[in-house]
N, C-alpha and C. Protein backbone atom coordinates (compact mmCIF):
# COMPACT_ATOMS: atom_id res chain seq x y z
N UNK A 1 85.33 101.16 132.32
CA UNK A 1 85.83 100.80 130.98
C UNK A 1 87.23 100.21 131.12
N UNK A 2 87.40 99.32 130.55
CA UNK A 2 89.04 98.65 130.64
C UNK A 2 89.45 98.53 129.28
N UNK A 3 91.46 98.69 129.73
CA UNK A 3 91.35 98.87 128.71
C UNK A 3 92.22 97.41 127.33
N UNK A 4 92.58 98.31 126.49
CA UNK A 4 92.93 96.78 125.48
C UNK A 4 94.12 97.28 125.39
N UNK A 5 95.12 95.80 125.94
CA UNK A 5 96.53 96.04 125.79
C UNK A 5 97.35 95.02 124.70
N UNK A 6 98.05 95.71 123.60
CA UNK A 6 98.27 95.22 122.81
C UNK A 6 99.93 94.37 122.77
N UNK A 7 100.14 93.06 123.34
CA UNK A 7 101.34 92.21 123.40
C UNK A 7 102.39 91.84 122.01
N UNK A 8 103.26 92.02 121.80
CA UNK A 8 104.07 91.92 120.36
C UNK A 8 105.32 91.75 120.54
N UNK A 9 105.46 90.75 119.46
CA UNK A 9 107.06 90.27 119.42
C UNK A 9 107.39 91.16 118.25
N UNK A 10 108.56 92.16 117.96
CA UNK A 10 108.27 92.87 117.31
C UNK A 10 110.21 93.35 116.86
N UNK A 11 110.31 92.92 115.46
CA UNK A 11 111.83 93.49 115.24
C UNK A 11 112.16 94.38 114.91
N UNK A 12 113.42 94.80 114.83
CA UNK A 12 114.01 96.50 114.43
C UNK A 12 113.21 97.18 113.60
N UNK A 13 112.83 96.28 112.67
CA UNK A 13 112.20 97.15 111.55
C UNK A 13 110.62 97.05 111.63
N UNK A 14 110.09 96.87 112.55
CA UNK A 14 108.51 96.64 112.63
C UNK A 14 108.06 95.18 112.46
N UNK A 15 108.55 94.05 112.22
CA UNK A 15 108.11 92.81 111.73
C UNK A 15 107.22 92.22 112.84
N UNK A 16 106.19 91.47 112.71
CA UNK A 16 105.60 91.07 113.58
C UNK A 16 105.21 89.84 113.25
N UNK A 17 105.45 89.20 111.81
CA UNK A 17 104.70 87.74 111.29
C UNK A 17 105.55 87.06 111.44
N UNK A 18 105.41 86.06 112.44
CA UNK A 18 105.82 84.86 111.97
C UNK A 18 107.00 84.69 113.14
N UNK A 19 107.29 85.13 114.58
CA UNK A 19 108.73 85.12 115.10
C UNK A 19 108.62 83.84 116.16
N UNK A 20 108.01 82.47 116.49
CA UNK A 20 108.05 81.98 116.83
C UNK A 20 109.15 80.61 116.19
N UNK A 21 108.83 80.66 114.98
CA UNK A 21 109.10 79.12 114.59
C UNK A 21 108.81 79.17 113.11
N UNK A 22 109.68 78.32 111.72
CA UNK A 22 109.82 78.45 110.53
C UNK A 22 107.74 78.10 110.41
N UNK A 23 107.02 78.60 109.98
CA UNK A 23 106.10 78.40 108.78
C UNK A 23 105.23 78.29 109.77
N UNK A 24 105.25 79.34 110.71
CA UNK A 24 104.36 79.50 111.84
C UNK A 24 103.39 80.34 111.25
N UNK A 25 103.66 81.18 110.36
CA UNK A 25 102.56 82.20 109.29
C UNK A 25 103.64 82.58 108.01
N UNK A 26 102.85 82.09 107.29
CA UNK A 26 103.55 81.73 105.61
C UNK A 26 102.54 83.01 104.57
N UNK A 27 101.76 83.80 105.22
CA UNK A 27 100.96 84.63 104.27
C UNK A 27 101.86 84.91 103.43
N UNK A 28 101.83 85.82 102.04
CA UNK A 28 102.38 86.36 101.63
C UNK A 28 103.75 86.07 101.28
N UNK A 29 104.12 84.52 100.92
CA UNK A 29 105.59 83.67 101.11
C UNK A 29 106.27 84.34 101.91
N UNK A 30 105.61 84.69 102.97
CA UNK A 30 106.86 85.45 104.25
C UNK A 30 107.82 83.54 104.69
N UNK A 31 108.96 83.64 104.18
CA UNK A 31 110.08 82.47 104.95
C UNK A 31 111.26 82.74 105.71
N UNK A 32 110.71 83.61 106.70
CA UNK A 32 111.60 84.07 107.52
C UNK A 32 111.23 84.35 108.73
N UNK A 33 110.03 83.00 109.09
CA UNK A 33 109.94 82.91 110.55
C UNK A 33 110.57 81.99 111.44
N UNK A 34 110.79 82.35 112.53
CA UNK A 34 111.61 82.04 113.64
C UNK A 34 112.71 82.67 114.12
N UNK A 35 112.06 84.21 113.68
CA UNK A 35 113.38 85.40 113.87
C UNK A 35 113.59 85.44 115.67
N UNK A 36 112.34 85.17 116.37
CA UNK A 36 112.42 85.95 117.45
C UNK A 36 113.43 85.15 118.65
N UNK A 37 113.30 83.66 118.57
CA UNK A 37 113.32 83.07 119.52
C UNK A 37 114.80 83.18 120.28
N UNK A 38 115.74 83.34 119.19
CA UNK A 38 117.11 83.39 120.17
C UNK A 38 117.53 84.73 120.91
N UNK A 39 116.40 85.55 120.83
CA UNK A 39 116.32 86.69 121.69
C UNK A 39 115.53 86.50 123.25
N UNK A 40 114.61 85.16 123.41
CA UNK A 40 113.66 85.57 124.01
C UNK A 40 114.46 84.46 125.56
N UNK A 41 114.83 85.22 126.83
CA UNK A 41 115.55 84.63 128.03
C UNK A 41 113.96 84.69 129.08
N UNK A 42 115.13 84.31 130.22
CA UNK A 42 114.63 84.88 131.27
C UNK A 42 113.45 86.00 131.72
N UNK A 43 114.51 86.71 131.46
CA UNK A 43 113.74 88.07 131.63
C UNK A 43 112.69 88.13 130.69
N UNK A 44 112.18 88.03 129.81
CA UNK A 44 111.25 88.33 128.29
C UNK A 44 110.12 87.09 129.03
N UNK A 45 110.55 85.78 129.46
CA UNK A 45 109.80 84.90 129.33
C UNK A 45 108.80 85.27 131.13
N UNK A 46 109.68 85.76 132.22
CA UNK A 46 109.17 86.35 133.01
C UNK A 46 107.48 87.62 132.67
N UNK A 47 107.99 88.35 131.78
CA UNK A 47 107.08 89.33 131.24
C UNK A 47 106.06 88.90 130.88
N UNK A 48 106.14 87.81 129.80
CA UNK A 48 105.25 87.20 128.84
C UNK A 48 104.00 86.50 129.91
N UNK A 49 104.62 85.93 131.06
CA UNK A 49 104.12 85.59 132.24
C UNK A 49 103.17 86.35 132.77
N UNK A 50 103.92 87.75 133.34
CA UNK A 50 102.98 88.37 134.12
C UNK A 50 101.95 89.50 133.29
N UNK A 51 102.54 89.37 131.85
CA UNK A 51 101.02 89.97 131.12
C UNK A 51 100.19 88.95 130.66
N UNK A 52 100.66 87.60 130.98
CA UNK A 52 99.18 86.72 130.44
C UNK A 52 98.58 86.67 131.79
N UNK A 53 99.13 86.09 133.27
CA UNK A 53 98.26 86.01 134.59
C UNK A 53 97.62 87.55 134.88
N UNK A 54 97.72 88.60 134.39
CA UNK A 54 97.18 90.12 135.14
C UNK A 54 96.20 89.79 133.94
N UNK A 55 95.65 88.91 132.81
CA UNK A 55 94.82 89.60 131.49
C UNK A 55 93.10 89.33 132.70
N UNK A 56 92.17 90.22 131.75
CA UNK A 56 90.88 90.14 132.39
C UNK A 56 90.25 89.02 131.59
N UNK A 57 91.02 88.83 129.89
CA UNK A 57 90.77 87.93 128.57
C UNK A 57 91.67 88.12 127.72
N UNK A 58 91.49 87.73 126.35
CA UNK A 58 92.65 87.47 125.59
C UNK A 58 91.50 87.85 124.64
N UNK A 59 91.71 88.34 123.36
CA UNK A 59 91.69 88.86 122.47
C UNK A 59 92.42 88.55 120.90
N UNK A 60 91.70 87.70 119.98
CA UNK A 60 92.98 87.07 119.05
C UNK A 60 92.18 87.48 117.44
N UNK A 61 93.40 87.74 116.95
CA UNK A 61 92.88 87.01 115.30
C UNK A 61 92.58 85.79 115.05
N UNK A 62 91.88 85.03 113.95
CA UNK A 62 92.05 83.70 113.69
C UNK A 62 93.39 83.19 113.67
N UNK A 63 94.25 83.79 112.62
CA UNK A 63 95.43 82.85 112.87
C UNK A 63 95.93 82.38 113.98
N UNK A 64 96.41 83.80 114.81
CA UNK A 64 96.39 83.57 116.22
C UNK A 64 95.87 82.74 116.83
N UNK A 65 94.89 82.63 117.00
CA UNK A 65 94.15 81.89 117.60
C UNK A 65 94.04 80.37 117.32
N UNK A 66 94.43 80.12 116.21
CA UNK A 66 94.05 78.08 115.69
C UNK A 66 95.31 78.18 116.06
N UNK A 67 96.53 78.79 115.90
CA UNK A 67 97.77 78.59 116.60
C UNK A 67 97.95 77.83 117.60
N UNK A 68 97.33 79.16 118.92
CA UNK A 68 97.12 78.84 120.32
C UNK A 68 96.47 77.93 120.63
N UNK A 69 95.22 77.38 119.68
CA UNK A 69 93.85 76.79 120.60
C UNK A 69 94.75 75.11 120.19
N UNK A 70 95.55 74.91 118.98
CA UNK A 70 96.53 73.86 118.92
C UNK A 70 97.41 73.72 119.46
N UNK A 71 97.79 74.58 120.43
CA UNK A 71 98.94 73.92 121.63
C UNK A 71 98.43 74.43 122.96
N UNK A 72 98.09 75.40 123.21
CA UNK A 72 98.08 75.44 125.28
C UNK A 72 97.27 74.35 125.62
N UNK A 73 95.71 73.86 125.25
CA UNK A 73 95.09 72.81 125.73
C UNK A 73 95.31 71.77 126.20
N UNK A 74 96.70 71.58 125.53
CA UNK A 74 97.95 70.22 125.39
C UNK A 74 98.91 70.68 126.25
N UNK A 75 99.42 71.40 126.79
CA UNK A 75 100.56 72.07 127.37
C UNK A 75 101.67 71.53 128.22
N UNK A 76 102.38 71.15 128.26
CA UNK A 76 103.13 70.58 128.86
C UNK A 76 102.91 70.83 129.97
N UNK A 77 103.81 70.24 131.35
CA UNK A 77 103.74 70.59 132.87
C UNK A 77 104.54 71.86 133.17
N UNK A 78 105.65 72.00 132.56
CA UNK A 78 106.56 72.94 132.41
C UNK A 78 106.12 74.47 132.01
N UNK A 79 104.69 74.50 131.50
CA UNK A 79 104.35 75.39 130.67
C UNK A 79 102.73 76.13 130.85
N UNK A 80 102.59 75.28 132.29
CA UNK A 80 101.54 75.88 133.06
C UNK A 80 101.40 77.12 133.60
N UNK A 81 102.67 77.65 133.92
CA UNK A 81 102.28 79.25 134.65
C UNK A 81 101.31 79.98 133.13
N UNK A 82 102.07 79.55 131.85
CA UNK A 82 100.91 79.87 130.52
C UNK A 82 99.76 79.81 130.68
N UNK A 83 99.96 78.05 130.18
CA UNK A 83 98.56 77.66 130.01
C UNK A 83 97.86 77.79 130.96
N UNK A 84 97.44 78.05 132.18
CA UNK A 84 96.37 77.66 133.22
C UNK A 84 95.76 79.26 132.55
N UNK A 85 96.38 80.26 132.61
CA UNK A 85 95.50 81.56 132.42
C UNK A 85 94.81 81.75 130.88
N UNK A 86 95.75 81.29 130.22
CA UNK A 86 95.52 81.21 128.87
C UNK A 86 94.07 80.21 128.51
N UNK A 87 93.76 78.73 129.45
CA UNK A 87 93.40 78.23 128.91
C UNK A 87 92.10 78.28 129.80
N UNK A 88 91.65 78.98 131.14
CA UNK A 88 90.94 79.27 131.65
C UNK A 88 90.03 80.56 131.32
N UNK A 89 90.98 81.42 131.32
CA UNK A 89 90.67 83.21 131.37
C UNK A 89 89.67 82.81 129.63
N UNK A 90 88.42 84.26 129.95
CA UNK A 90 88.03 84.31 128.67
C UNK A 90 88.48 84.70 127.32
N UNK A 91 88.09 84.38 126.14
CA UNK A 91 88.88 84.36 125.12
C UNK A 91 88.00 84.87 123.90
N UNK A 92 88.47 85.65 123.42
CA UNK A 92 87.45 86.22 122.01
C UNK A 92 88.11 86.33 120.85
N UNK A 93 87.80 85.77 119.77
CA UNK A 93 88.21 85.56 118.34
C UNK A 93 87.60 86.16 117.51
N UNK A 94 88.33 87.25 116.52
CA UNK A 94 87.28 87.63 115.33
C UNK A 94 87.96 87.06 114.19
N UNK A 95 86.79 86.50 113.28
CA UNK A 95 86.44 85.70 112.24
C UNK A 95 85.23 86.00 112.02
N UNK A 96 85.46 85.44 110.27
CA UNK A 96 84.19 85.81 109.45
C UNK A 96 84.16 84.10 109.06
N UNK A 97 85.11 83.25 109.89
CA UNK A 97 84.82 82.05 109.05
C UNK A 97 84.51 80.61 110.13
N UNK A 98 85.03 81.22 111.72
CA UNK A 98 85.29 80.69 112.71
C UNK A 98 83.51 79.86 113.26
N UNK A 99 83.32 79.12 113.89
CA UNK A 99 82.04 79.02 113.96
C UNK A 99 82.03 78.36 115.70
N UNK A 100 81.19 78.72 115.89
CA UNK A 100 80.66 78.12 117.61
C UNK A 100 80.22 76.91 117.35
N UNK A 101 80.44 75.92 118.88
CA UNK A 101 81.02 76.11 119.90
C UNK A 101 82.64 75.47 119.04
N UNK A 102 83.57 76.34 119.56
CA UNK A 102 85.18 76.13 119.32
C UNK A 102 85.36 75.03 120.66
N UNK A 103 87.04 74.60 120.25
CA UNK A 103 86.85 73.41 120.87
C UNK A 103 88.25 73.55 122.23
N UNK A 104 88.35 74.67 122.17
CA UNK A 104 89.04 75.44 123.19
C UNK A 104 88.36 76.04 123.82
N UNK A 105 88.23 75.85 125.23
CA UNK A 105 87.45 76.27 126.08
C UNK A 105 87.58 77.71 126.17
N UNK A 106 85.90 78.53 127.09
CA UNK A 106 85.61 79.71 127.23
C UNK A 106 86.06 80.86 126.43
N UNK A 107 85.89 80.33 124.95
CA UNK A 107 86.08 81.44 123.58
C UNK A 107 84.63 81.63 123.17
N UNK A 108 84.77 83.18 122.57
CA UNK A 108 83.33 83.41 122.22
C UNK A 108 84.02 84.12 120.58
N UNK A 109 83.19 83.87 119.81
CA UNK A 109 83.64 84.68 118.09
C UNK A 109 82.97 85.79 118.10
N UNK A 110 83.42 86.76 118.28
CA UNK A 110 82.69 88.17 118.00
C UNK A 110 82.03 88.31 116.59
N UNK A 111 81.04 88.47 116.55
CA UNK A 111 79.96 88.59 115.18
C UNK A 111 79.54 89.64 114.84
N UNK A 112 79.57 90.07 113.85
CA UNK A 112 79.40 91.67 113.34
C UNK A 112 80.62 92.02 112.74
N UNK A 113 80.52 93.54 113.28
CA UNK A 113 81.83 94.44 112.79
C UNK A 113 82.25 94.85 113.76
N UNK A 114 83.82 94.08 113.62
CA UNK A 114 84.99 93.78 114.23
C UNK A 114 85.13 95.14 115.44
N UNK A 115 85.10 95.98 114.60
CA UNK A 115 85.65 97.12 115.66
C UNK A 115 84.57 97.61 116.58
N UNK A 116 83.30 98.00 116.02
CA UNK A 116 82.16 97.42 117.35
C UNK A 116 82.40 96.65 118.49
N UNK A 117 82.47 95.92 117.64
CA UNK A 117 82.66 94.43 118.97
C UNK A 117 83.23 94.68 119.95
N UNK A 118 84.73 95.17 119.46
CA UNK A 118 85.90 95.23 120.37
C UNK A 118 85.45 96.17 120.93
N UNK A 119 84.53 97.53 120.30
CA UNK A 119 84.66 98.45 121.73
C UNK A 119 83.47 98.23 122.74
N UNK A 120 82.62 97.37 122.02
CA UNK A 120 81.68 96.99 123.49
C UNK A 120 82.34 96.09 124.20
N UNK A 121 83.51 95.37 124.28
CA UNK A 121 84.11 94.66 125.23
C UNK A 121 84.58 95.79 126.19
N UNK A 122 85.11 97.04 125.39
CA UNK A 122 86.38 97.32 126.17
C UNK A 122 85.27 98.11 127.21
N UNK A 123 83.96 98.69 126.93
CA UNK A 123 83.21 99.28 127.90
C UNK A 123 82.28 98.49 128.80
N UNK A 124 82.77 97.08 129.05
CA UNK A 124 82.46 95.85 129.85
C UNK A 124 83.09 96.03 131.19
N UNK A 125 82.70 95.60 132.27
CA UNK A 125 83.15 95.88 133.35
C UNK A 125 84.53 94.45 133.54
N UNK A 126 85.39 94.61 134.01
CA UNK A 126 86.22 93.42 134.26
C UNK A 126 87.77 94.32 134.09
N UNK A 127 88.67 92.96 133.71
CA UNK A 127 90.28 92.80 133.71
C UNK A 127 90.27 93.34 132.37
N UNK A 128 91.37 94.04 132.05
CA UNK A 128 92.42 94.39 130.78
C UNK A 128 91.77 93.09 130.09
N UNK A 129 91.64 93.65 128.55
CA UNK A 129 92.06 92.48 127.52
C UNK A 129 93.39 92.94 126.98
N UNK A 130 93.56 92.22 126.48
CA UNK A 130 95.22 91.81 125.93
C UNK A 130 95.04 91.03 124.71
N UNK A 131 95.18 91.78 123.46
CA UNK A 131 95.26 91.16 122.49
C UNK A 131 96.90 90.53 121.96
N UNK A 132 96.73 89.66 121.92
CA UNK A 132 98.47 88.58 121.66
C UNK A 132 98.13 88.23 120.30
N UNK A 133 99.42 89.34 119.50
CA UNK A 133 100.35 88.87 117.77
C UNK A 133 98.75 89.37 117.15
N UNK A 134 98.56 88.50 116.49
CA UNK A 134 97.09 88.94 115.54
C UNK A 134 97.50 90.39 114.81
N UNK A 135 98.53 90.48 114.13
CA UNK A 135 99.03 91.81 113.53
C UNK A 135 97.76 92.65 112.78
N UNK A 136 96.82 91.80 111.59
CA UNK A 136 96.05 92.24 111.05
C UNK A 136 95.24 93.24 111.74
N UNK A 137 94.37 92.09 112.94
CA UNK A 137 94.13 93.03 113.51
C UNK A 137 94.28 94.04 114.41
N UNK A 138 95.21 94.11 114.91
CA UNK A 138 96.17 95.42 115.69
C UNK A 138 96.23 95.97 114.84
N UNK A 139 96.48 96.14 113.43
CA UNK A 139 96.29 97.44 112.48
C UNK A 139 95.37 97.53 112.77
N UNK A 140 94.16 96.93 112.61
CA UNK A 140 92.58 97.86 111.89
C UNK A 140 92.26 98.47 113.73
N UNK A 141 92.40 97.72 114.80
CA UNK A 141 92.30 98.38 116.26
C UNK A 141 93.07 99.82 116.13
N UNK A 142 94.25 99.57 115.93
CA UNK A 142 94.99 100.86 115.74
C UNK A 142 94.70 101.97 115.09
N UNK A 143 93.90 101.68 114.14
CA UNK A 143 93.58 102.72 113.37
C UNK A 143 91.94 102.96 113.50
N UNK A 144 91.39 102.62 114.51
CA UNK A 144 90.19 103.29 114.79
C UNK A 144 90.53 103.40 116.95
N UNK A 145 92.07 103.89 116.92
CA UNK A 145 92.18 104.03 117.86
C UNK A 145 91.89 103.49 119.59
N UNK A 146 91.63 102.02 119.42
CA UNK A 146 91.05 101.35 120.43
C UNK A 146 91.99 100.45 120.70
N UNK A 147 93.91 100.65 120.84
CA UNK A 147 94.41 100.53 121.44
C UNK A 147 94.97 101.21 122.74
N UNK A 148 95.09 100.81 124.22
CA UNK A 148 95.75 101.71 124.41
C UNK A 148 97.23 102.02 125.29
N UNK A 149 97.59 100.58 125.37
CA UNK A 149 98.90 100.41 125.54
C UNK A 149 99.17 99.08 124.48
N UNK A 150 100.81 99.70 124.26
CA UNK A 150 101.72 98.60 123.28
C UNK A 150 102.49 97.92 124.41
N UNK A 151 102.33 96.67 124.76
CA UNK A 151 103.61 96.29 125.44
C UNK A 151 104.24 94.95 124.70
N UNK A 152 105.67 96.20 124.18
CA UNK A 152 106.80 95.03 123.31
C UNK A 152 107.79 94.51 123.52
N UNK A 153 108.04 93.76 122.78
CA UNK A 153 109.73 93.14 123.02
C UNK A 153 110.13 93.43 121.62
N UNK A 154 111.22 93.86 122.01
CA UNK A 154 111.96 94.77 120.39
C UNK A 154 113.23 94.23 120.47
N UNK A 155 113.28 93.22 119.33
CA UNK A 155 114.43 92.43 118.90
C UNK A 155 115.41 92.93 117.98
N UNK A 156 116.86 93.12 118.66
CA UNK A 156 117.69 93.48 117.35
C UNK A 156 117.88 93.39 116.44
N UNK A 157 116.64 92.59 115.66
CA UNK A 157 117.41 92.22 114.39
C UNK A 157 116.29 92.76 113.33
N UNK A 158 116.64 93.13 111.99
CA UNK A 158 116.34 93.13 110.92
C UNK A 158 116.13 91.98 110.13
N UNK A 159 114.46 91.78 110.06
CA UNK A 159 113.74 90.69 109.26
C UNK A 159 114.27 91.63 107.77
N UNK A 160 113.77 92.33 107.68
CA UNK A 160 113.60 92.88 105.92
C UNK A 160 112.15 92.67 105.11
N UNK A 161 111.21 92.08 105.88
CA UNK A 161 109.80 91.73 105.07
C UNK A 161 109.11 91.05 105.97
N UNK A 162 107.83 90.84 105.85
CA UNK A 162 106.73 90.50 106.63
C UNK A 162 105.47 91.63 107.24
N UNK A 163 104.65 91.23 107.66
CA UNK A 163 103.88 92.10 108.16
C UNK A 163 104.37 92.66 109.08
N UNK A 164 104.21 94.47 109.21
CA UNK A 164 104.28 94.82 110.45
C UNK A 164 103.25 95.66 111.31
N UNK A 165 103.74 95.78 112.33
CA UNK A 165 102.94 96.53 113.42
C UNK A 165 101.54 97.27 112.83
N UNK A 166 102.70 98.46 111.98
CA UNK A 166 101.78 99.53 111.31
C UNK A 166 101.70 99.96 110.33
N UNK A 167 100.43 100.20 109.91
CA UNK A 167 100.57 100.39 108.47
C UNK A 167 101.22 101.19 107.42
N UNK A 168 101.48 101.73 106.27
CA UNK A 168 102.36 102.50 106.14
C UNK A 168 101.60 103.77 105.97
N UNK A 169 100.03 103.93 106.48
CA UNK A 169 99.27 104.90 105.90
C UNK A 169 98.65 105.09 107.34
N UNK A 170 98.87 104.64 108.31
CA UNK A 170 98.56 104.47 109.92
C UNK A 170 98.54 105.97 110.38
N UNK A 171 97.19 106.54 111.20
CA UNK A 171 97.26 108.02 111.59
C UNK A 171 98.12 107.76 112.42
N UNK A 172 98.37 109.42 112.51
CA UNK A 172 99.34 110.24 113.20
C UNK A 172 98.99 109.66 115.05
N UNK A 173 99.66 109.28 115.73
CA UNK A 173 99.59 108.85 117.03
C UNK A 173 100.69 109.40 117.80
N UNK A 174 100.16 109.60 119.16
CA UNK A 174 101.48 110.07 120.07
C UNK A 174 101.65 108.80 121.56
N UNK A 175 102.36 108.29 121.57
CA UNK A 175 102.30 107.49 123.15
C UNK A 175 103.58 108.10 124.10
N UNK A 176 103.39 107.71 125.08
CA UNK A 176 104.15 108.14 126.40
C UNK A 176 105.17 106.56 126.77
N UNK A 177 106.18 106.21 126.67
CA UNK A 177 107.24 105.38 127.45
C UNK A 177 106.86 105.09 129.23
N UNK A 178 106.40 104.10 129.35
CA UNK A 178 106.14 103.65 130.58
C UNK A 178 106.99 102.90 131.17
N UNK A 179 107.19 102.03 130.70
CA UNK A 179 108.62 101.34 131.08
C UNK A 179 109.27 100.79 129.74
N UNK A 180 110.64 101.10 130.20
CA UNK A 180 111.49 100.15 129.51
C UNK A 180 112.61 99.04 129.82
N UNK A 181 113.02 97.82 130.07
CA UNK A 181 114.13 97.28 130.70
C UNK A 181 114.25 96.31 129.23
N UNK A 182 115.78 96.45 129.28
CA UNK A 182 116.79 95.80 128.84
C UNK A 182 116.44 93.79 128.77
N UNK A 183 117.11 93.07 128.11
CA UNK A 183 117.27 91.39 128.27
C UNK A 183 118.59 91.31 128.02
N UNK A 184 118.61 90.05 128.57
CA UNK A 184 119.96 89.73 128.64
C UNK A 184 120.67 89.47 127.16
N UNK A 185 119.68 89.43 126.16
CA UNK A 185 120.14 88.72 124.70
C UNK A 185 120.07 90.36 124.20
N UNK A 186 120.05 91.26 124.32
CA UNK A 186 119.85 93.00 123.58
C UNK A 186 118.36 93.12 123.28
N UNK A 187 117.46 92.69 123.23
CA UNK A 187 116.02 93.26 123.10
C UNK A 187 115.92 93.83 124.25
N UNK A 188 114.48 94.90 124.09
CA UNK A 188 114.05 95.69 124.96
C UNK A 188 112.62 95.17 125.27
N UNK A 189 112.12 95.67 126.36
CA UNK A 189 110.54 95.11 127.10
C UNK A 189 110.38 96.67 126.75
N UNK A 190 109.38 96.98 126.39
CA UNK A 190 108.94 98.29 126.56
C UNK A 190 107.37 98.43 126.46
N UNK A 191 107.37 99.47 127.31
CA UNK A 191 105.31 99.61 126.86
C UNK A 191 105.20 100.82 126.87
N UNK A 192 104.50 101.53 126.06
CA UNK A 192 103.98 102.65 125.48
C UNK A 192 102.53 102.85 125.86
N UNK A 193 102.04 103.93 126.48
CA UNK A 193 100.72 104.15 126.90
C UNK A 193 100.13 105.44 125.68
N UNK A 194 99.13 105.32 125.43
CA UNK A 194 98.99 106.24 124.27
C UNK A 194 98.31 107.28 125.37
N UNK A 195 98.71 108.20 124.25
CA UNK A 195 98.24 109.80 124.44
C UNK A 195 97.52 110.45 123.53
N UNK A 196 96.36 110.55 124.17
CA UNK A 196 95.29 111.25 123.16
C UNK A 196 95.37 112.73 123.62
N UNK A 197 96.03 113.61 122.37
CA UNK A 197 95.66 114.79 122.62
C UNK A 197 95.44 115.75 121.10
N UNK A 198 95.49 117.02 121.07
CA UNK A 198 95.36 117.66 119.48
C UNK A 198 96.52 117.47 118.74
N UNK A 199 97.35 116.62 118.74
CA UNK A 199 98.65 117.01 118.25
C UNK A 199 98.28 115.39 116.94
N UNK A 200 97.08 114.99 117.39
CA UNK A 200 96.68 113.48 116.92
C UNK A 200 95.97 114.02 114.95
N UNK A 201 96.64 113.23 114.57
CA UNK A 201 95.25 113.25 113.15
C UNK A 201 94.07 113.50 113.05
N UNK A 202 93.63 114.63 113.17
CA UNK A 202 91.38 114.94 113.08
C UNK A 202 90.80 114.02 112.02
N UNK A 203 91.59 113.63 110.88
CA UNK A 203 90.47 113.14 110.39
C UNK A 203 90.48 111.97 110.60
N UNK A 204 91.22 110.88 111.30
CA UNK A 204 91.41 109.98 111.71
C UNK A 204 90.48 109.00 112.12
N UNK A 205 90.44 107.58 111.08
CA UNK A 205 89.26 106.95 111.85
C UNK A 205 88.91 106.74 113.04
């Protein structure tokens, strides 16, 4: 069984929509994207690296995903240590609106119900999936417990609004600190391995 590791750009206060670039995700008149980028160096862009080349697949929401499938295909030369894994490695999208064949190579649309899906992947033989941003669904994963590492970058700053991480009604969870290192701009890399034990929510989806 392998497992699903969940990637996030993620600020002081939980924000997760929108930290690339202004009107990168506008749900909800969120206008306060492009929080993340003057945090993200060296070091962060190193990371981002070696959790996309270690993935077994990638794992996306729609938004996510028409995002991505509109720029890595295209990718600059500069921007290959990305794209080659990104645009090779397998790729799974859930949508209720998405339709086959997509025009980004080796993606499949998971059909049914969502959280099914995901856990017959995760009891598939292969590499880590790695689900990248797709906040929506990292809640509903999260809350039927079929995450099981967070690995973030936690930006100093206070958005004040947007979607975040977790919900405000999200069971009770415990994780363990696996690593943490510092960037040169004050964010942190950190990954959290969860811990399933009684101390967790019983009635918990």
């Amino acid at each position: 069984m392998r497992k699903l590791i969940a990637d996030e750009w993620m600020s002081l206060d939980g924000v997760v929509q929108g930290p690339s670039y202004a009107g990168e995700d506008t749900q909800g008149g969120f206008s306060r994207g492009g929080w993340h980028i003057a945090y993200f160096d060296p070091v962060s862009q190193g990371r981002v690296i070696e959790n996309v080349a270690s993935a077994g697949g990638f794992l996306f929401g729609r938004i996510t995903y028409q995002i991505f499938a509109a720029h890595w295909p295209n990718a600059a030369p500069e921007e290959q240590a990305l794209a080659e894994p990104l645009n090779t490695k397998p790729k799974y999208v859930v949508s209720s609106t998405l339709v086959e064949p997509l025009t980004w190579q080796h993606t499949t649309v998971l059909k049914g119900d969502a959280v099914e899906a995901v856990r017959a992947l995760k009891e598939e033989d292969g590499g880590d999936l790695h689900l990248i941003g797709s906040s929506q669904l990292a809640r509903v994963l999260a809350d039927y417990d079929l995450v099981d590492d967070y690995r973030l970058m936690i930006d100093p700053v206070v958005v004040g609004k947007g979607k975040r991480l977790f919900g405000d009604h999200a069971p009770l969870r415990h994780f363990r600190l696996e690593d943490c290192t510092p960037t040169t701009t004050g964010a942190i890399l950190a990954t959290f391995r969860r811990e399933r034990s009684a101390r967790d929510d019983k009635d918990a989806g």
